[in-house]
PDB file of N, CA and C in Angstrom:
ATOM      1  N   UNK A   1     -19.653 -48.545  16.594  1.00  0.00           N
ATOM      2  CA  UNK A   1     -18.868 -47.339  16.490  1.00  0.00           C
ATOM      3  C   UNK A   1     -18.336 -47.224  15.075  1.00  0.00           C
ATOM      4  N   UNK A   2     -18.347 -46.042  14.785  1.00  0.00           N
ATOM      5  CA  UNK A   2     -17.966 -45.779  13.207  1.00  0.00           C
ATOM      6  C   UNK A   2     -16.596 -46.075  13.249  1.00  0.00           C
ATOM      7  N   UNK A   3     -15.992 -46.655  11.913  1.00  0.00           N
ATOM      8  CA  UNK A   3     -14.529 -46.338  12.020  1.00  0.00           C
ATOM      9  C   UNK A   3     -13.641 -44.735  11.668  1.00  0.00           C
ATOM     10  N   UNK A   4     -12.652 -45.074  12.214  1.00  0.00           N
ATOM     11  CA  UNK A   4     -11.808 -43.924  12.038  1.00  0.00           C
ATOM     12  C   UNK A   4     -11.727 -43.590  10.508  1.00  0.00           C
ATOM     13  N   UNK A   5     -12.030 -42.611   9.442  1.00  0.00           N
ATOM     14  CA  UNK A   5     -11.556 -42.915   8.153  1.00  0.00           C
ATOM     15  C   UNK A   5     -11.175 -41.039   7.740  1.00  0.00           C
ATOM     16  N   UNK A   6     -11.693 -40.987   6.415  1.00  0.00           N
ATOM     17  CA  UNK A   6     -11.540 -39.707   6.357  1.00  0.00           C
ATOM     18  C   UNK A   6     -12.584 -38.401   6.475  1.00  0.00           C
ATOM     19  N   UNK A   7     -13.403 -38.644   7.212  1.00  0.00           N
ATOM     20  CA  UNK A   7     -14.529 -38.238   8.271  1.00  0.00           C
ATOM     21  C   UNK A   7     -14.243 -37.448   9.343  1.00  0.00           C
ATOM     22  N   UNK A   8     -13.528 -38.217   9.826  1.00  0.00           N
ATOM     23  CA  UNK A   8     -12.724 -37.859  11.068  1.00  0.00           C
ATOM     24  C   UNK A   8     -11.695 -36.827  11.063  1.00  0.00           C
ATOM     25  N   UNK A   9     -12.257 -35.568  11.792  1.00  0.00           N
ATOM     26  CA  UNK A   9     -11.136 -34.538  12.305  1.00  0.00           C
ATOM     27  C   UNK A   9      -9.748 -34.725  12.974  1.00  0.00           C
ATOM     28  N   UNK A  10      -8.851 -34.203  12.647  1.00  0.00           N
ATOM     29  CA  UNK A  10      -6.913 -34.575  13.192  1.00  0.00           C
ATOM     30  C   UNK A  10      -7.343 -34.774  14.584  1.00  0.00           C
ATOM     31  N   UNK A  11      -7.380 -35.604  15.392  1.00  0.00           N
ATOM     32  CA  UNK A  11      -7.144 -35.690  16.575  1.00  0.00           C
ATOM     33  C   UNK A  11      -8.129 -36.361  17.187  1.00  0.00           C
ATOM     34  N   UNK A  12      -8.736 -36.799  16.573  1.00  0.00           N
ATOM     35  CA  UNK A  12     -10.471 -37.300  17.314  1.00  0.00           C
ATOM     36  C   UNK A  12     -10.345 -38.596  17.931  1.00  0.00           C
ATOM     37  N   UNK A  13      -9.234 -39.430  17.349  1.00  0.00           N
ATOM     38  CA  UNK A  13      -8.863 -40.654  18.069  1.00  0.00           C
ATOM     39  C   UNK A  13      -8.854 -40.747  19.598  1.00  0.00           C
ATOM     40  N   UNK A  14      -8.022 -39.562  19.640  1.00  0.00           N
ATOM     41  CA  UNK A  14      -7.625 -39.123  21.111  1.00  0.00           C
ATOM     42  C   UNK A  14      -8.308 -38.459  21.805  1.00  0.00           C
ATOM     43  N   UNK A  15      -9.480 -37.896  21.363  1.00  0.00           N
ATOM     44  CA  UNK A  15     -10.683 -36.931  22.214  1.00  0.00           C
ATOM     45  C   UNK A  15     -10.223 -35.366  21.935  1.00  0.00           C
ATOM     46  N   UNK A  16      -9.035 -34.821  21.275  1.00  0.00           N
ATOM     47  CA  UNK A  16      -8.613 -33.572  21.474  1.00  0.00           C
ATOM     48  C   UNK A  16      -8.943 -33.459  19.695  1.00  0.00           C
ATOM     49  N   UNK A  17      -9.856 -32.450  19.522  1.00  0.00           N
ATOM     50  CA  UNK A  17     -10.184 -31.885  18.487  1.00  0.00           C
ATOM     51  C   UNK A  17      -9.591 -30.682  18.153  1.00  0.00           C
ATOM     52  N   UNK A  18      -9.009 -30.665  17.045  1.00  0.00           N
ATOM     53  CA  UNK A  18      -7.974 -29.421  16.542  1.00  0.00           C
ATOM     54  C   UNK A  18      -9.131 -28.095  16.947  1.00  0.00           C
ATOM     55  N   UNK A  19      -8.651 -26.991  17.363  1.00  0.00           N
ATOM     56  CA  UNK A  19      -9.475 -25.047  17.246  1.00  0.00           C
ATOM     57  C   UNK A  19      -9.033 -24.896  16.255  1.00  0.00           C
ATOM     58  N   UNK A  20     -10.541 -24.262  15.861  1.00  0.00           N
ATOM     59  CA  UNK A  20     -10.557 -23.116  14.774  1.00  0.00           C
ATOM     60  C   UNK A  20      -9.141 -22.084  14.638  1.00  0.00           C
ATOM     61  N   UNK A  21      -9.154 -21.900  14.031  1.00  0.00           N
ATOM     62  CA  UNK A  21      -7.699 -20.298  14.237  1.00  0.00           C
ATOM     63  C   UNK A  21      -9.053 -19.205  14.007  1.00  0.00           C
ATOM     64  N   UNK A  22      -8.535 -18.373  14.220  1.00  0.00           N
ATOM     65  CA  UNK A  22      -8.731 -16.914  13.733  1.00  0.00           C
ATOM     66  C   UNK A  22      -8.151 -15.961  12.351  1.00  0.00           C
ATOM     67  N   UNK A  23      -8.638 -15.504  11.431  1.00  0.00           N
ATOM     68  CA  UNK A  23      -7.955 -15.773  10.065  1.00  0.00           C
ATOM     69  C   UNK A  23      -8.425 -13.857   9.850  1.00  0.00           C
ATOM     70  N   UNK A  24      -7.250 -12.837   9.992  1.00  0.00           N
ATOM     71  CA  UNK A  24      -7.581 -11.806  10.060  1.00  0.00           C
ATOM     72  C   UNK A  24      -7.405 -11.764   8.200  1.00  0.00           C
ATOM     73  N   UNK A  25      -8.203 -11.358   7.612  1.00  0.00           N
ATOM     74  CA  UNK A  25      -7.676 -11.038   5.540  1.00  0.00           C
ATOM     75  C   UNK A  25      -7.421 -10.367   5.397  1.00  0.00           C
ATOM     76  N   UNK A  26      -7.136  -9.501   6.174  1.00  0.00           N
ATOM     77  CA  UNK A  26      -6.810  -7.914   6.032  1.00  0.00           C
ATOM     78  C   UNK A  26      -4.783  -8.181   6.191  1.00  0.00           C
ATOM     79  N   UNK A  27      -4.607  -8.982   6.911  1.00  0.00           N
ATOM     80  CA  UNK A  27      -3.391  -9.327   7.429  1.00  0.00           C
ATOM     81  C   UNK A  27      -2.453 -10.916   6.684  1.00  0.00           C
ATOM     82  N   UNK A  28      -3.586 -11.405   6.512  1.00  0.00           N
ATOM     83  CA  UNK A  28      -3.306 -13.119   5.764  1.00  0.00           C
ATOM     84  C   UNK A  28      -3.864 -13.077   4.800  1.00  0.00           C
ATOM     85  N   UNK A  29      -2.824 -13.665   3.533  1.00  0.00           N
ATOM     86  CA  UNK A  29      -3.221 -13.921   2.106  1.00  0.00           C
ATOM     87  C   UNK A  29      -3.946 -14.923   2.034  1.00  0.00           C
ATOM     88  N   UNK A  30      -4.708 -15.061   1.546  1.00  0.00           N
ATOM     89  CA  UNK A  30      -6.146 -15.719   1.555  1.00  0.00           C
ATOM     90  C   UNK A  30      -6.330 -15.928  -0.273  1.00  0.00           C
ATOM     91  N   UNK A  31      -6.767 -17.446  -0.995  1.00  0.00           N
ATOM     92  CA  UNK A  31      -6.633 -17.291  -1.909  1.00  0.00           C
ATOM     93  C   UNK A  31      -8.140 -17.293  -2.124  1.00  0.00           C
ATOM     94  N   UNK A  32      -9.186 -16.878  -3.587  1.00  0.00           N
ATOM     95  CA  UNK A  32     -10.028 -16.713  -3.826  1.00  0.00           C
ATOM     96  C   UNK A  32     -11.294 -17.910  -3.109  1.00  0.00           C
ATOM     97  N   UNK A  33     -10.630 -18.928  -3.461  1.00  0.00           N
ATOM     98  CA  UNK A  33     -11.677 -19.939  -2.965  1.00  0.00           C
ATOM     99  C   UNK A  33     -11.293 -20.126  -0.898  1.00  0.00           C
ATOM    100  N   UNK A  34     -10.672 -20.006  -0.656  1.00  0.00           N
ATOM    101  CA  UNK A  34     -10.770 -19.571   1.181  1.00  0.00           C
ATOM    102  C   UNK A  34     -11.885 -18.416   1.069  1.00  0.00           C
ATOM    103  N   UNK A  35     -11.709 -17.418   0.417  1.00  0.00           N
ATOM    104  CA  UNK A  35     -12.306 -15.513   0.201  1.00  0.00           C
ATOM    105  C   UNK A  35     -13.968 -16.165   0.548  1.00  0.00           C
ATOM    106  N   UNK A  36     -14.167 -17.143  -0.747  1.00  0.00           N
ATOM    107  CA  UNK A  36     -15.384 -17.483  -0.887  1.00  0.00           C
ATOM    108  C   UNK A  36     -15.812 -18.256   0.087  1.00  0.00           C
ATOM    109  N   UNK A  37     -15.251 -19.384   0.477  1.00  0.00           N
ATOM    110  CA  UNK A  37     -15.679 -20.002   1.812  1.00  0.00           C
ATOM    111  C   UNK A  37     -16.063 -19.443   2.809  1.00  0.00           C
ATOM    112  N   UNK A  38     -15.359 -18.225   2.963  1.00  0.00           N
ATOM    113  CA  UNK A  38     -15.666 -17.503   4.639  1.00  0.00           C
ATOM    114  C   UNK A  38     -17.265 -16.579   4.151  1.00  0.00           C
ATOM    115  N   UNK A  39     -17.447 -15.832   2.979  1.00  0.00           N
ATOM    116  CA  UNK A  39     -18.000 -15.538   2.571  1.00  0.00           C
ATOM    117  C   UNK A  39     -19.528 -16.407   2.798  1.00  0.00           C
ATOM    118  N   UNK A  40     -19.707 -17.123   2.561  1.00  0.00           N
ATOM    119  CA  UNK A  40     -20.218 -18.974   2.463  1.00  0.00           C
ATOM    120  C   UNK A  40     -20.885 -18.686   3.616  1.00  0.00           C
ATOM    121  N   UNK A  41     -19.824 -19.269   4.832  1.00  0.00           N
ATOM    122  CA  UNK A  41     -19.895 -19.268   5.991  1.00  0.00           C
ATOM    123  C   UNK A  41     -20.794 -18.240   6.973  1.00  0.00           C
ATOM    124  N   UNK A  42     -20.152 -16.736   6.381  1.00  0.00           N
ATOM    125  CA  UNK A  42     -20.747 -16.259   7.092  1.00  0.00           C
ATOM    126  C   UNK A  42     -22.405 -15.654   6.811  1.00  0.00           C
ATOM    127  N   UNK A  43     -22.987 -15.909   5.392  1.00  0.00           N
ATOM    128  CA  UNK A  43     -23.971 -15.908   4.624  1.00  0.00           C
ATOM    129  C   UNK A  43     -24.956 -16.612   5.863  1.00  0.00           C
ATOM    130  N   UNK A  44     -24.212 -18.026   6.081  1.00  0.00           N
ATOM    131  CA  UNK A  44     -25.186 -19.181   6.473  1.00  0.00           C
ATOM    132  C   UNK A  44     -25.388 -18.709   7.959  1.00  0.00           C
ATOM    133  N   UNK A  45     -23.570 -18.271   8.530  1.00  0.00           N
ATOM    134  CA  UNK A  45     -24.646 -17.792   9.948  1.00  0.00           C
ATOM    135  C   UNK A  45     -25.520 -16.589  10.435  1.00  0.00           C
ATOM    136  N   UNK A  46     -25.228 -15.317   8.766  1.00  0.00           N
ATOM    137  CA  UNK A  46     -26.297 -14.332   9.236  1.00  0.00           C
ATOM    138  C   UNK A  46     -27.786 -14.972   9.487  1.00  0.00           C
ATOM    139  N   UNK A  47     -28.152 -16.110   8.076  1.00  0.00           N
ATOM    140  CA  UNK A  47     -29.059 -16.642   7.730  1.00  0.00           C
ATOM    141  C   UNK A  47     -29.775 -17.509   8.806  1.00  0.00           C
ATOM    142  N   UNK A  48     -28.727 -18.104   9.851  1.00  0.00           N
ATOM    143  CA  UNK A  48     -29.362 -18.776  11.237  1.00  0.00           C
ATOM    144  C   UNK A  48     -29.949 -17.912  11.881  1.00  0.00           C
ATOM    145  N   UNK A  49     -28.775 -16.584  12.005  1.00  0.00           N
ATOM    146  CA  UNK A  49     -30.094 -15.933  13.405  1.00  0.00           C
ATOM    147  C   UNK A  49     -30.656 -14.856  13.000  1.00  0.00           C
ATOM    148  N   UNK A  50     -30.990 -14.518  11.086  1.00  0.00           N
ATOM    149  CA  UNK A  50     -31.748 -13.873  10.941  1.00  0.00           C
ATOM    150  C   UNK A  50     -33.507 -13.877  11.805  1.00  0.00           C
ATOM    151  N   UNK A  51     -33.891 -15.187  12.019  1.00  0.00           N
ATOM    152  CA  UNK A  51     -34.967 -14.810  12.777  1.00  0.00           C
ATOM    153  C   UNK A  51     -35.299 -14.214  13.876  1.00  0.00           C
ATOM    154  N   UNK A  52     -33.881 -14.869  14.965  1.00  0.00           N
ATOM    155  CA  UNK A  52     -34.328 -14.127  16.189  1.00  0.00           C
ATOM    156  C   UNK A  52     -33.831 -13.041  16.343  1.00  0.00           C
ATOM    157  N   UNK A  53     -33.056 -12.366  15.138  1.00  0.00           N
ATOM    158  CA  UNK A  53     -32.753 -11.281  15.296  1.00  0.00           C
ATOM    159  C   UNK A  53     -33.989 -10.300  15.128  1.00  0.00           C
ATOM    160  N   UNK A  54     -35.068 -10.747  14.181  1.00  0.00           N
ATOM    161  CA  UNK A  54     -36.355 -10.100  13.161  1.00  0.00           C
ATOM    162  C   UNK A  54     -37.155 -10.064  14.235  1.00  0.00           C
ATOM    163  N   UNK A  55     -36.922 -11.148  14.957  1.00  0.00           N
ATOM    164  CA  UNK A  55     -38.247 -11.205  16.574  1.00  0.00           C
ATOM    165  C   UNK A  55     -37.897 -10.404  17.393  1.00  0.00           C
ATOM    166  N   UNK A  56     -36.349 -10.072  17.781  1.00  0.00           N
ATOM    167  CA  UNK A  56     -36.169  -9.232  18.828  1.00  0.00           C
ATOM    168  C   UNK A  56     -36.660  -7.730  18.194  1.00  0.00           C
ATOM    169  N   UNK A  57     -36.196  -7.680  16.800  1.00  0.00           N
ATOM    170  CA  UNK A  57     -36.464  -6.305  16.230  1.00  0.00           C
ATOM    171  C   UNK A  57     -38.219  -5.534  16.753  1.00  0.00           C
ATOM    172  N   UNK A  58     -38.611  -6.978  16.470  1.00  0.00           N
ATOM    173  CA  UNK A  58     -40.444  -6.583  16.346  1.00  0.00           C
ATOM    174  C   UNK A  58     -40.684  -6.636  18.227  1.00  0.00           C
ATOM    175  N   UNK A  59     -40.158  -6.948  19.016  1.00  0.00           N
ATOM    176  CA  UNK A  59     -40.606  -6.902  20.221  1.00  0.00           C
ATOM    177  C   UNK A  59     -39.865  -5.303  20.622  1.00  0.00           C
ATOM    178  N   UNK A  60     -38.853  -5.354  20.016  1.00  0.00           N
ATOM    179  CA  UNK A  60     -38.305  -4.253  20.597  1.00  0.00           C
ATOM    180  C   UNK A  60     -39.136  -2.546  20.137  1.00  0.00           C
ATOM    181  N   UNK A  61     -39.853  -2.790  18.445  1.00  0.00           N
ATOM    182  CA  UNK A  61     -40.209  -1.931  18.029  1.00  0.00           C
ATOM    183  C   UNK A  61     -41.743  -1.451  18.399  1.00  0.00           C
ATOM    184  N   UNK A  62     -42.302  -2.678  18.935  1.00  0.00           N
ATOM    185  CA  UNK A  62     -43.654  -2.756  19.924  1.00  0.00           C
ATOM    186  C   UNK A  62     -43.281  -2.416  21.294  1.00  0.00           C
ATOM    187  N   UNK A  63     -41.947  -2.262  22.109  1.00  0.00           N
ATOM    188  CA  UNK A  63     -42.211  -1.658  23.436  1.00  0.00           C
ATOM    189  C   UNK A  63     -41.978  -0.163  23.739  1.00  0.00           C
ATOM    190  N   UNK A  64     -41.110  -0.032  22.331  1.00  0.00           N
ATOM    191  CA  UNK A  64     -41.009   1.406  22.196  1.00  0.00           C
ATOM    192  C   UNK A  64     -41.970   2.382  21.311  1.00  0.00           C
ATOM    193  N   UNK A  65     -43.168   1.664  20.716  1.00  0.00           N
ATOM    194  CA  UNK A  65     -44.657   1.898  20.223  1.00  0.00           C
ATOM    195  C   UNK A  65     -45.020   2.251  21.781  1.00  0.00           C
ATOM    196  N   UNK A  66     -45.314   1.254  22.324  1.00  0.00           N
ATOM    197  CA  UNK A  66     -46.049   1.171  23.663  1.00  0.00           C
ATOM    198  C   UNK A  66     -45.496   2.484  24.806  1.00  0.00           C
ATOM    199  N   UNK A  67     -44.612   2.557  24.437  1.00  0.00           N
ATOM    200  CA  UNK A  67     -43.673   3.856  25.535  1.00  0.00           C
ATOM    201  C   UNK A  67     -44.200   5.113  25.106  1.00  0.00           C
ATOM    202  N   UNK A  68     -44.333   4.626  23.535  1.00  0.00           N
ATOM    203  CA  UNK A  68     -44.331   6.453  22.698  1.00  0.00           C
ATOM    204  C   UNK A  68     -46.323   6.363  23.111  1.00  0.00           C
ATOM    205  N   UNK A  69     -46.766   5.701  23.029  1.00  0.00           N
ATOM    206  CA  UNK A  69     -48.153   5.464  23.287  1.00  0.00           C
ATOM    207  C   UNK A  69     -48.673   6.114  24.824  1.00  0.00           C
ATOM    208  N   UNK A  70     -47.840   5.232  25.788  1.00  0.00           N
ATOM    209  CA  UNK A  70     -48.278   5.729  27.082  1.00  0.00           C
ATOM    210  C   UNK A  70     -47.628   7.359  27.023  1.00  0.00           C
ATOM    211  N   UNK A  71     -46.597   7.550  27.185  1.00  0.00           N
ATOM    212  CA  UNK A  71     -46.462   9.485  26.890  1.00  0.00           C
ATOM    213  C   UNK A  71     -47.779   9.914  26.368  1.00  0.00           C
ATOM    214  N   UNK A  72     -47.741   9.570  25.077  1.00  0.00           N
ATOM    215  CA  UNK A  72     -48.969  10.404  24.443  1.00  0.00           C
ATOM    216  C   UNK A  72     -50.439  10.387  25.278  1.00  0.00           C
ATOM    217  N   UNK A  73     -50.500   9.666  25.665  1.00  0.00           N
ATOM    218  CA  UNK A  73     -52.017   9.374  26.630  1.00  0.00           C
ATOM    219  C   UNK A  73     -51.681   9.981  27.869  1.00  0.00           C
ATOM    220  N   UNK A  74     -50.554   9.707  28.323  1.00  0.00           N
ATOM    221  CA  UNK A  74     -50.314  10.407  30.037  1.00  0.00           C
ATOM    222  C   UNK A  74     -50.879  11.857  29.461  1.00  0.00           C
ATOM    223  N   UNK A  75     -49.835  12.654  28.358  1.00  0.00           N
ATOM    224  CA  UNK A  75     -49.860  14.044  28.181  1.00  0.00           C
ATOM    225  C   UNK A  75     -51.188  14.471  28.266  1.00  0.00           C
ATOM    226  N   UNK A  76     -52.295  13.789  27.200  1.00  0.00           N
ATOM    227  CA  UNK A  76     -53.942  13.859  26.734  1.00  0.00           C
ATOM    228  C   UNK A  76     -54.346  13.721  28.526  1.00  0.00           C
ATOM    229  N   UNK A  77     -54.158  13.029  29.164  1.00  0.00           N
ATOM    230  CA  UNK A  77     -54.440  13.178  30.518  1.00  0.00           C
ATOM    231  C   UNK A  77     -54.396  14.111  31.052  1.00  0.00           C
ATOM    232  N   UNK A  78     -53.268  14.859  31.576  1.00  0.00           N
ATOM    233  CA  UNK A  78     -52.480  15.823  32.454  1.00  0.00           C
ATOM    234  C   UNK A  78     -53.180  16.489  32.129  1.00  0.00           C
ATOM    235  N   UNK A  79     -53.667  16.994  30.314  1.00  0.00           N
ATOM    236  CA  UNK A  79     -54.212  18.691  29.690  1.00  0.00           C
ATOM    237  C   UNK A  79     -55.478  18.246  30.067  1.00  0.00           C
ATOM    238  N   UNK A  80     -55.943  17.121  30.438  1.00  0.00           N
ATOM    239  CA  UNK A  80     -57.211  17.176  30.596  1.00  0.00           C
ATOM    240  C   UNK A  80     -57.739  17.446  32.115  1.00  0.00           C
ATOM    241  N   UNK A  81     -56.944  17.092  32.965  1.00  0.00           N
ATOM    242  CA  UNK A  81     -56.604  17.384  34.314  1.00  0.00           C
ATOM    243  C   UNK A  81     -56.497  19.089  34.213  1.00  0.00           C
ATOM    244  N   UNK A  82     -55.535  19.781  33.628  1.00  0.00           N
ATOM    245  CA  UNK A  82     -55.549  21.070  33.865  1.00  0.00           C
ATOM    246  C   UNK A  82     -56.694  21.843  33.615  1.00  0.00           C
ATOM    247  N   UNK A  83     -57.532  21.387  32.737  1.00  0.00           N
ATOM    248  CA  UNK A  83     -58.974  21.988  32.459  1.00  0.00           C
ATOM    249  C   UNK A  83     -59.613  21.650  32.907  1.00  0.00           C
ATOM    250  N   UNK A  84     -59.657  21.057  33.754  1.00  0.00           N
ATOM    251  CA  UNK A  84     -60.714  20.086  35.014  1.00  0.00           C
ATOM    252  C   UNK A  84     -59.979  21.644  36.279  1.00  0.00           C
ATOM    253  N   UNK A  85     -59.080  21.800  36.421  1.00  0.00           N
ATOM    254  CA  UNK A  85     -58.829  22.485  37.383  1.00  0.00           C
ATOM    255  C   UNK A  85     -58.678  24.015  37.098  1.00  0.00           C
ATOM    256  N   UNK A  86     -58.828  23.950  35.899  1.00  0.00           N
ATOM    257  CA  UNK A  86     -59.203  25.670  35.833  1.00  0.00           C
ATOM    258  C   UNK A  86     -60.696  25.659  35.599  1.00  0.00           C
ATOM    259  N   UNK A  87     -61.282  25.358  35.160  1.00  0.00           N
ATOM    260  CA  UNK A  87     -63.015  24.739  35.524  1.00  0.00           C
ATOM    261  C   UNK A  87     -63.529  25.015  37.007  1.00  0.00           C
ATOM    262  N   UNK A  88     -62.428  24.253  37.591  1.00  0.00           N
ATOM    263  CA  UNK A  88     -62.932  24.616  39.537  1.00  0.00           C
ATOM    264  C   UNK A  88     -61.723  25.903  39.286  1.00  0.00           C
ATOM    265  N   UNK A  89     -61.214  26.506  39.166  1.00  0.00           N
ATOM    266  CA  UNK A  89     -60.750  27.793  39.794  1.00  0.00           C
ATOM    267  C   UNK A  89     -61.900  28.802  39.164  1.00  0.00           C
ATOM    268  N   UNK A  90     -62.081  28.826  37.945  1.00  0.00           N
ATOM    269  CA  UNK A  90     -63.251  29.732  37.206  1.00  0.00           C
ATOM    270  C   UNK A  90     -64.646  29.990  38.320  1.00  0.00           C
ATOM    271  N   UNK A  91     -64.861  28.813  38.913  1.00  0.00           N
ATOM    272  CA  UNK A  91     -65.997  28.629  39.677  1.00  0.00           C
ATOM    273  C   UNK A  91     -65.947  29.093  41.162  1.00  0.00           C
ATOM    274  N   UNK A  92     -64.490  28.766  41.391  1.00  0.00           N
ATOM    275  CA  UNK A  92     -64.328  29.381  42.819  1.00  0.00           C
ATOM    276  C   UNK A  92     -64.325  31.022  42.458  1.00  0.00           C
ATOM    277  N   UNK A  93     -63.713  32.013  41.671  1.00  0.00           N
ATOM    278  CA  UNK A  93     -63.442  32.763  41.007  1.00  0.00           C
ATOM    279  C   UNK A  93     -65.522  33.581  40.762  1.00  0.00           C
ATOM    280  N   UNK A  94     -66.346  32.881  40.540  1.00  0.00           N
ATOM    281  CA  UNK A  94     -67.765  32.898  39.947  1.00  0.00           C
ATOM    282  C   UNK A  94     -67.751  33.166  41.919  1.00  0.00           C
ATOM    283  N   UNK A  95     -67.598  32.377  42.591  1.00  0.00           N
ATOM    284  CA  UNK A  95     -68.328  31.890  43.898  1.00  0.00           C
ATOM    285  C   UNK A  95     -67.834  33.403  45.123  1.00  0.00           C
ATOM    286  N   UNK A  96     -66.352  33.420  44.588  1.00  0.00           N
ATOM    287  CA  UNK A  96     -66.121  34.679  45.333  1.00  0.00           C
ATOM    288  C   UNK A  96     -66.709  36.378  45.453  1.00  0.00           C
ATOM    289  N   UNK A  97     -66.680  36.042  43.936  1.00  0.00           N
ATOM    290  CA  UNK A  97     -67.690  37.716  43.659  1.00  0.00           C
ATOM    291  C   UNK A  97     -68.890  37.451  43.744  1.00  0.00           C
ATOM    292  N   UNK A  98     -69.264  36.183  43.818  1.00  0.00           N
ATOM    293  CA  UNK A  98     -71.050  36.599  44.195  1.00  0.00           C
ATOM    294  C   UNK A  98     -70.995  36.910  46.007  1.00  0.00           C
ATOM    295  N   UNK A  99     -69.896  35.787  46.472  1.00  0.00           N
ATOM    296  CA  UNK A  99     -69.906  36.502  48.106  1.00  0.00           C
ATOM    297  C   UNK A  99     -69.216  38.023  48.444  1.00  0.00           C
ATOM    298  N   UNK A 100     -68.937  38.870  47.500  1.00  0.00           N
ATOM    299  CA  UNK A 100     -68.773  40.209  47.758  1.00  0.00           C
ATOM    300  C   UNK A 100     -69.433  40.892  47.237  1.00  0.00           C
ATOM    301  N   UNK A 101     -70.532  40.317  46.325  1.00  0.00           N
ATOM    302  CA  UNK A 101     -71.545  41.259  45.918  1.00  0.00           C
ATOM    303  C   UNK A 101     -72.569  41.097  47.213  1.00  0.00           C
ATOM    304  N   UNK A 102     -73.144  39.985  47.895  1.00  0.00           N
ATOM    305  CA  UNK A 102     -73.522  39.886  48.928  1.00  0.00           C
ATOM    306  C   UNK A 102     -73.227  40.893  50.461  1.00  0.00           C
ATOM    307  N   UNK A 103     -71.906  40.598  50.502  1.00  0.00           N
ATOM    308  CA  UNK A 103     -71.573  41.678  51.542  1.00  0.00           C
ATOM    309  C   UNK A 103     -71.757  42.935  51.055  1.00  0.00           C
ATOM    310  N   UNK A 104     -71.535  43.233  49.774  1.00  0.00           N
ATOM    311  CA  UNK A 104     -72.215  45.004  49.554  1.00  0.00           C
ATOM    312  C   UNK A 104     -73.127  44.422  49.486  1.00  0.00           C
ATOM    313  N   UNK A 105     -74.382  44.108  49.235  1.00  0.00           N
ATOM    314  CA  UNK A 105     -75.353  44.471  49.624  1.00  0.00           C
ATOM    315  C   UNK A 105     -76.361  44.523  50.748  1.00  0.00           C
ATOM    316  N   UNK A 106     -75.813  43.316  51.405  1.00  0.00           N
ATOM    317  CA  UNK A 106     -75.852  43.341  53.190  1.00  0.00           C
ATOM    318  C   UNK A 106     -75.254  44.551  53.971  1.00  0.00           C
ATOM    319  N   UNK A 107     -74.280  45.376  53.531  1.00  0.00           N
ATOM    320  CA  UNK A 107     -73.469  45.999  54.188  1.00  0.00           C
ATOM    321  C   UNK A 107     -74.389  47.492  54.138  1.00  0.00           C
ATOM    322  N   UNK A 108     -73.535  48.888  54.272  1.00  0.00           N
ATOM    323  CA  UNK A 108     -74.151  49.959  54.390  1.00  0.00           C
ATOM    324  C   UNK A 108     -75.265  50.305  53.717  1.00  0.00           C
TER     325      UNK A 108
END
């Protein structure tokens, strides 16, 4: 076991490790080198989860590719569906007047 020296956080003897405070600067005078430390600090933890922040970005910007993708293809569908069905109305439309040209000419 290591010894106790100046390594060791206030309280570690005892198992109770001093908390962080909360340090508002807007409210607490803070001298240049604290300014810079937090500065420091918080550099290093954008810098940790810059990645999985960059991964969520790219998964997130590929499912909403994929969303804008399926719309666009449903739509190319549907218009292609509607001309499929005015195609058969044109034809039913073709099919009806040839059966009333029939009855006039079957007729009187």
């Amino acid at each position: 076991m290591a010894a106790s020296g100046a390594g060791d956080p206030l309280g570690a003897k005892d198992g109770n490790a001093p908390f962080a405070q909360r340090i508002d600067p807007s409210r607490d005078k803070l001298t240049p080198a604290q300014v810079q430390f937090m500065r420091q600090v918080q550099l290093a933890q954008w810098q940790k989860t810059l990645p999985q922040r960059r991964t969520r970005n790219i998964v997130t910007g590929l499912g909403i590719g994929a969303v804008v993708l399926a719309i666009y293809g449903y739509t190319f569908y549907s218009v292609a569906q509607e001309r499929f069905l005015d195609e058969l109305e044109d034809e039913a439309k073709a099919a009806r007047a040839r059966a009333l040209e029939r009855e006039r000419a079957s007729g009187p």
